[in-house]
Protein backbone atom coordinates (compact mmCIF):
# COMPACT_ATOMS: atom_id res chain seq x y z
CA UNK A 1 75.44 135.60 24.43
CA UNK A 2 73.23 137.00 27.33
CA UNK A 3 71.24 139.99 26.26
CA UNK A 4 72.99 143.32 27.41
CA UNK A 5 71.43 145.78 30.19
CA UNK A 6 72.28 148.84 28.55
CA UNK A 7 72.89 151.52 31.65
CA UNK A 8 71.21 154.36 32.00
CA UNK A 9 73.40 157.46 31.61
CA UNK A 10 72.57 159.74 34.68
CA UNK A 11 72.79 163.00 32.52
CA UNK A 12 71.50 165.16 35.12
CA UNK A 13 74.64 164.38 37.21
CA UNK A 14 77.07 167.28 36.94
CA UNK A 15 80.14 164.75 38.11
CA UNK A 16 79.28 161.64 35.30
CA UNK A 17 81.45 161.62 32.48
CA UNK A 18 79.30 160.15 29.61
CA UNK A 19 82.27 159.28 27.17
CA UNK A 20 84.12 157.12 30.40
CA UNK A 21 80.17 155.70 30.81
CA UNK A 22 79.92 154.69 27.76
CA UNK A 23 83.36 152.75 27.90
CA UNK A 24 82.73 150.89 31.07
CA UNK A 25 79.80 149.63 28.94
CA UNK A 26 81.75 148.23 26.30
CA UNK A 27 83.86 146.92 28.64
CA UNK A 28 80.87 144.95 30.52
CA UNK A 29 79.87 143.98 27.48
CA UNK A 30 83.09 141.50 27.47
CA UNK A 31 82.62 140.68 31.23
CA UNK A 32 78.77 139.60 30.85
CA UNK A 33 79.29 137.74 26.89
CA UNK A 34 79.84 133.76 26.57
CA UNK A 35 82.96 133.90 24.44
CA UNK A 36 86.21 135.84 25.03
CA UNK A 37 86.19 137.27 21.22
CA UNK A 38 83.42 140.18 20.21
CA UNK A 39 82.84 141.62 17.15
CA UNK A 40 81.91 145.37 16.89
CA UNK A 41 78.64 144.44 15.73
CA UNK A 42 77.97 142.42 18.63
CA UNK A 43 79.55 145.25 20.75
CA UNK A 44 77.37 147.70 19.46
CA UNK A 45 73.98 145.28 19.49
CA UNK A 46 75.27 144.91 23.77
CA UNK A 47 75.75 148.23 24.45
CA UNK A 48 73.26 150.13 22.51
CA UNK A 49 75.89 152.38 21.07
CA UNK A 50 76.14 152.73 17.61
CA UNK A 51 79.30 151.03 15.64
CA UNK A 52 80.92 154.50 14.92
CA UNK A 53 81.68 155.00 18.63
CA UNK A 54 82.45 151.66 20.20
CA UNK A 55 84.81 151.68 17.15
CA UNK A 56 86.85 154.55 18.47
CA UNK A 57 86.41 153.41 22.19
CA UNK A 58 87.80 150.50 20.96
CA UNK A 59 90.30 151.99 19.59
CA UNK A 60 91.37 154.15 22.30
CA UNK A 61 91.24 151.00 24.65
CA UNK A 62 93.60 148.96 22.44
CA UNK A 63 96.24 151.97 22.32
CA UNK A 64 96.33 151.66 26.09
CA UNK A 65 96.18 148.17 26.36
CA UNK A 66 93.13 147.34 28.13
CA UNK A 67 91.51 145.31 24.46
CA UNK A 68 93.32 143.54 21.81
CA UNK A 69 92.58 143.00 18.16
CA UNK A 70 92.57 139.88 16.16
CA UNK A 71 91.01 140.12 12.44
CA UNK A 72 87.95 141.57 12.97
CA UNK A 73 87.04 140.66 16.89
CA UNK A 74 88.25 142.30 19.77
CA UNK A 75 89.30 140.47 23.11
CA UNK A 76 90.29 142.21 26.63
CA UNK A 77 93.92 143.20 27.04
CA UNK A 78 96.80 142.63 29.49
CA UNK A 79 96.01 145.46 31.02
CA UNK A 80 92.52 144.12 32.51
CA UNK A 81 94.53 141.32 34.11
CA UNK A 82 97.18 143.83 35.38
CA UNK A 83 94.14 145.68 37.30
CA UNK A 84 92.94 142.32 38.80
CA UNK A 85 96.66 141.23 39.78
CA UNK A 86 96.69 144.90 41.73
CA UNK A 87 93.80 144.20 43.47
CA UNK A 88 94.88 141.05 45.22
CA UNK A 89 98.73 141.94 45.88
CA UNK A 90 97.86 143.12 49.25
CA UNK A 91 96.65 139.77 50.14
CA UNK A 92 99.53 137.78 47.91
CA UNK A 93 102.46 139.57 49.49
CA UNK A 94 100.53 138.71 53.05
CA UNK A 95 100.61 135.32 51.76
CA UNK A 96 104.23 134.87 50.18
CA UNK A 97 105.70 136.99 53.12
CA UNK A 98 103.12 135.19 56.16
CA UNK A 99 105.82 131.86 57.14
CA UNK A 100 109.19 134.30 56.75
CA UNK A 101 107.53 136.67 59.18
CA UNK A 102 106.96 133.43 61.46
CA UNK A 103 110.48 132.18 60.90
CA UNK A 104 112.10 135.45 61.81
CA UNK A 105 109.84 136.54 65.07
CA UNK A 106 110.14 132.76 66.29
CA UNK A 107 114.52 132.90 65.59
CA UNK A 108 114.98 136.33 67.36
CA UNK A 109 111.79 136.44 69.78
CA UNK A 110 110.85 139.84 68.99
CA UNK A 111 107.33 141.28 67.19
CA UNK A 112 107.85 141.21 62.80
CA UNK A 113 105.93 143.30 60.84
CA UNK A 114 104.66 143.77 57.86
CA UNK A 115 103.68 147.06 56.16
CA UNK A 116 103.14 149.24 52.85
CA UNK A 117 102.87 153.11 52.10
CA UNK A 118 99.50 153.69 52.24
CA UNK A 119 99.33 158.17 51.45
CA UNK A 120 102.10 159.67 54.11
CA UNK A 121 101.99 156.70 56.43
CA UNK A 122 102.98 152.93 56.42
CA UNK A 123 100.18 150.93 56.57
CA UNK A 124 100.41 147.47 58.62
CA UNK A 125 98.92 144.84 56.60
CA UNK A 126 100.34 141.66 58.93
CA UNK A 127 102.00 141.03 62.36
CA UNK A 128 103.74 138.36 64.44
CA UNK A 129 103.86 139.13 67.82
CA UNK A 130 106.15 137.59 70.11
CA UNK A 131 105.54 135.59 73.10
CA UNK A 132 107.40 137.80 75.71
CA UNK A 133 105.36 139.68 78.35
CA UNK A 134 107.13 142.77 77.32
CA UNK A 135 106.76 143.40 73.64
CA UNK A 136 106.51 145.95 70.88
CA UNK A 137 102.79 144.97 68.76
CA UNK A 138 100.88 146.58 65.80
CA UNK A 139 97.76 145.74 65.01
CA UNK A 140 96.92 145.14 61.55
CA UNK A 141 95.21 148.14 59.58
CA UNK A 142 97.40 150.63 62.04
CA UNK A 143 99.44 153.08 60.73
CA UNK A 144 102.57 155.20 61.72
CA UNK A 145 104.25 158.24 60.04
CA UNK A 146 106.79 157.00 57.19
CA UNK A 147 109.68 159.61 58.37
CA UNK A 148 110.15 158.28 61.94
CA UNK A 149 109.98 154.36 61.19
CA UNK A 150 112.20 151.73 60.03
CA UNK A 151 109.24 150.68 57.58
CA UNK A 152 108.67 153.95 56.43
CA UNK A 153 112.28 154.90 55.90
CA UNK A 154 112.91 151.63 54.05
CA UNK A 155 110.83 152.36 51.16
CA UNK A 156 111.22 155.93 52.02
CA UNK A 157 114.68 155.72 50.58
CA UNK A 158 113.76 153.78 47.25
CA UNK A 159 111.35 156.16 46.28
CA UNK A 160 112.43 159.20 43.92
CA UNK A 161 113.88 161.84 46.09
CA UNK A 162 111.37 164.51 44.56
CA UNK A 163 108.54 162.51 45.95
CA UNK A 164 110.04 162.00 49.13
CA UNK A 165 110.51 165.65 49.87
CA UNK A 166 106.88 166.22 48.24
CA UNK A 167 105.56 163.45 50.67
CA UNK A 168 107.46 165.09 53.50
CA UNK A 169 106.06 168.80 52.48
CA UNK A 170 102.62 167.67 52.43
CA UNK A 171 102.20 165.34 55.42
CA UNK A 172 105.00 166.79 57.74
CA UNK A 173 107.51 165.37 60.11
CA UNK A 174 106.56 165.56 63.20
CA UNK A 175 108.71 165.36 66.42
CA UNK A 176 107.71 162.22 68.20
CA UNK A 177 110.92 161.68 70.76
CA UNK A 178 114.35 163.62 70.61
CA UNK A 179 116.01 160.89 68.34
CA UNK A 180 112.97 162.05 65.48
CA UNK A 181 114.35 163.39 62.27
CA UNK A 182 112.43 166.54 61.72
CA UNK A 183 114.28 168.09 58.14
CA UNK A 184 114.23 166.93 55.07
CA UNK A 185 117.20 167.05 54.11
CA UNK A 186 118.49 165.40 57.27
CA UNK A 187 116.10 162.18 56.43
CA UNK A 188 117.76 162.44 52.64
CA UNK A 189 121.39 161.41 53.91
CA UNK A 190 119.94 158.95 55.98
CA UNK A 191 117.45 157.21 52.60
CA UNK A 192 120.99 157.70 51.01
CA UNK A 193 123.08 155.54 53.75
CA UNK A 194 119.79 152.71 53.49
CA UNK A 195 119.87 152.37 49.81
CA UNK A 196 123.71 151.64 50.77
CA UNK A 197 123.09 148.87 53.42
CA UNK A 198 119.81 147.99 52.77
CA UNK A 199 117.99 148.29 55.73
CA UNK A 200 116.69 151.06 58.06
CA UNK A 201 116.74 151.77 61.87
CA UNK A 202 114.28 153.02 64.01
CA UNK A 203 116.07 153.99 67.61
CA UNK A 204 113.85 155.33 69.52
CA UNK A 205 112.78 158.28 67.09
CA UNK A 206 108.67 156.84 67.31
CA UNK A 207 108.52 155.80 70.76
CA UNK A 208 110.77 155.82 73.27
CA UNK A 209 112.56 152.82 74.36
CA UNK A 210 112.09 150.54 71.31
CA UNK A 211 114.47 149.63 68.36
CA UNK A 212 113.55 148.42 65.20
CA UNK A 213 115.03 147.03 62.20
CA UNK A 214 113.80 147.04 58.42
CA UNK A 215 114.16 145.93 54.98
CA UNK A 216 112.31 147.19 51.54
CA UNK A 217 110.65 144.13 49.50
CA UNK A 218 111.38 145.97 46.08
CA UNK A 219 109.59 145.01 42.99
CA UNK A 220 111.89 144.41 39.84
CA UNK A 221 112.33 148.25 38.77
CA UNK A 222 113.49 148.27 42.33
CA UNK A 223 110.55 150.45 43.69
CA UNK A 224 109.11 149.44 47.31
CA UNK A 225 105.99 147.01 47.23
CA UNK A 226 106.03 146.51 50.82
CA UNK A 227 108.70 146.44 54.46
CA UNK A 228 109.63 143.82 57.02
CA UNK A 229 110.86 144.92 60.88
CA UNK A 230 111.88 143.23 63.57
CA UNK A 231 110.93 145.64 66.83
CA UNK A 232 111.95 144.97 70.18
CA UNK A 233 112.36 146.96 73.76
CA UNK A 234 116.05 148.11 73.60
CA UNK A 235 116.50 146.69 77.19
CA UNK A 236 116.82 143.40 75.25
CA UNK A 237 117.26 145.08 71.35
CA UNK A 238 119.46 147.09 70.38
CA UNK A 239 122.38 147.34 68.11
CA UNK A 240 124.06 144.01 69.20
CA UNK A 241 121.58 142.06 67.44
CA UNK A 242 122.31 144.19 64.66
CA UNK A 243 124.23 142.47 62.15
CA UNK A 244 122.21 139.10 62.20
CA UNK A 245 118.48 140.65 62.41
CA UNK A 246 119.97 143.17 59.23
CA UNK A 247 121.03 139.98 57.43
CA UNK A 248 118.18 137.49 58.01
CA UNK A 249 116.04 140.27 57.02
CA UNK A 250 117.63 140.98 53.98
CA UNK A 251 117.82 137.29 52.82
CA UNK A 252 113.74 136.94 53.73
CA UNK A 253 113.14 140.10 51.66
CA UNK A 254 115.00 138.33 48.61
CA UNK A 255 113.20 135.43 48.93
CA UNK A 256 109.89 136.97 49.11
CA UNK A 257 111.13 139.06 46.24
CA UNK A 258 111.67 136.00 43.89
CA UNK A 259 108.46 134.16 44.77
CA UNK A 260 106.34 137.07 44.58
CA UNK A 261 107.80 136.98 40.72
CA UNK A 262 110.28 140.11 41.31
């Protein structure tokens, strides 16, 4: 076992928590050791913390998951792994999602996209733009306001309706064309009619002249982990394409759904 750097608790920092230091050095003390089992003697010899209180941190971190006991030695938990498969699900639902969004911008000729809620905005994480000199494009890392997008409205209208209005309160809805929603209770009975069909429309209510169509990628409690659109300049877009763009989108979703494990 390598020999522990024990940290140096900056005490004369009004904003460090010394109990929450003192855990992240047990928890090092797993991440830097040769083995994947630990004894709390060895815990205590790593961290410099007497066995009394990396007993009860421990203790605390078992009850939430994040160590596991077996005998007498202690092992990291599910939980750790949990925090390292967040981390990379940006990048694996880019992955899973990257050849559908090829397949459907290369069947209908029109920009796919591919975006998350990132605070009171979707966030686009990856694009496929079209090949036509006229196009709708988003460049990845933009954002646009959840309440007047078919993203946003997608997994608008599979989150809880307390934290929709909550989202709505704090960011606003602002009036970005005439078509815009701009009340919350209007935007409700809309979320309402999506959870129904299972996609959302954007006509014209964030710019005008462009339509776009989307569809939540839900995890399996059915909460949103991401969107796919299809956008397009209604002079070639519109609600003739309608049917087939809803249901290819819908049967790409599913699919990226059941590989991504959902």
């Amino acid at each position: 076992m390598r020999t522990a750097k024990v940290s140096s608790n900056p005490k004369s920092d009004i904003y460090y928590i010394e109990v929450l230091g003192k855990t992240m050095d047990v928890l090092d003390a797993f991440v830097r050791a040769e083995k994947p089992l630990l004894s709390l003697q060895e815990l205590s010899v790593q961290t410099g913390l007497n066995k009394n209180t990396v007993f009860r941190i421990l203790y605390t971190l078992a009850e939430h998951g994040y160590v596991s006991k077996e005998a007498q030695l202690y092992r990291l938990g599910q939980k750790i792994a949990d925090l390292g498969n967040a981390r990379s699900h940006g990048q694996n639902l880019v992955t899973v999602a990257g050849p559908y969004l090829t397949s459907l911008r290369d069947k209908f000729g029109e920009t796919v996209n591919l975006g998350v809620l990132s605070g009171g905005s979707v966030l686009y994480i990856d694009v496929r733009e079209c090949n036509q000199r006229f196009r709708l494009a988003e460049r990845i890392g933009g954002t646009d306001p959840l309440h007047s997008t078919a993203l946003g409205k997608a997994q608008l209208a599979f989150l809880p309706q307390d934290e929709v209005r909550s989202l709505m309160q704090r960011w606003g809805m602002q009036k970005y064309t005439e078509h815009t929603i701009t009340s919350i209770s209007a935007l409700q009975l809309e979320l309402k009619q999506i959870r129904t069909t299972g996609y959302a429309i954007d006509n014209q209510e964030s710019m005008l002249g462009a339509f776009c169509v989307a569809t939540p990628i839900l995890n399996t409690a059915q909460q949103p982990v991401g969107a796919i659109s299809i956008a397009g300049p209604i002079l070639r877009f519109d609600h003739a394409q309608l049917p087939q763009v809803a249901s290819a989108l819908r049967k790409a979703a599913g699919e990226i759904q059941s590989k991504l494990g959902y």
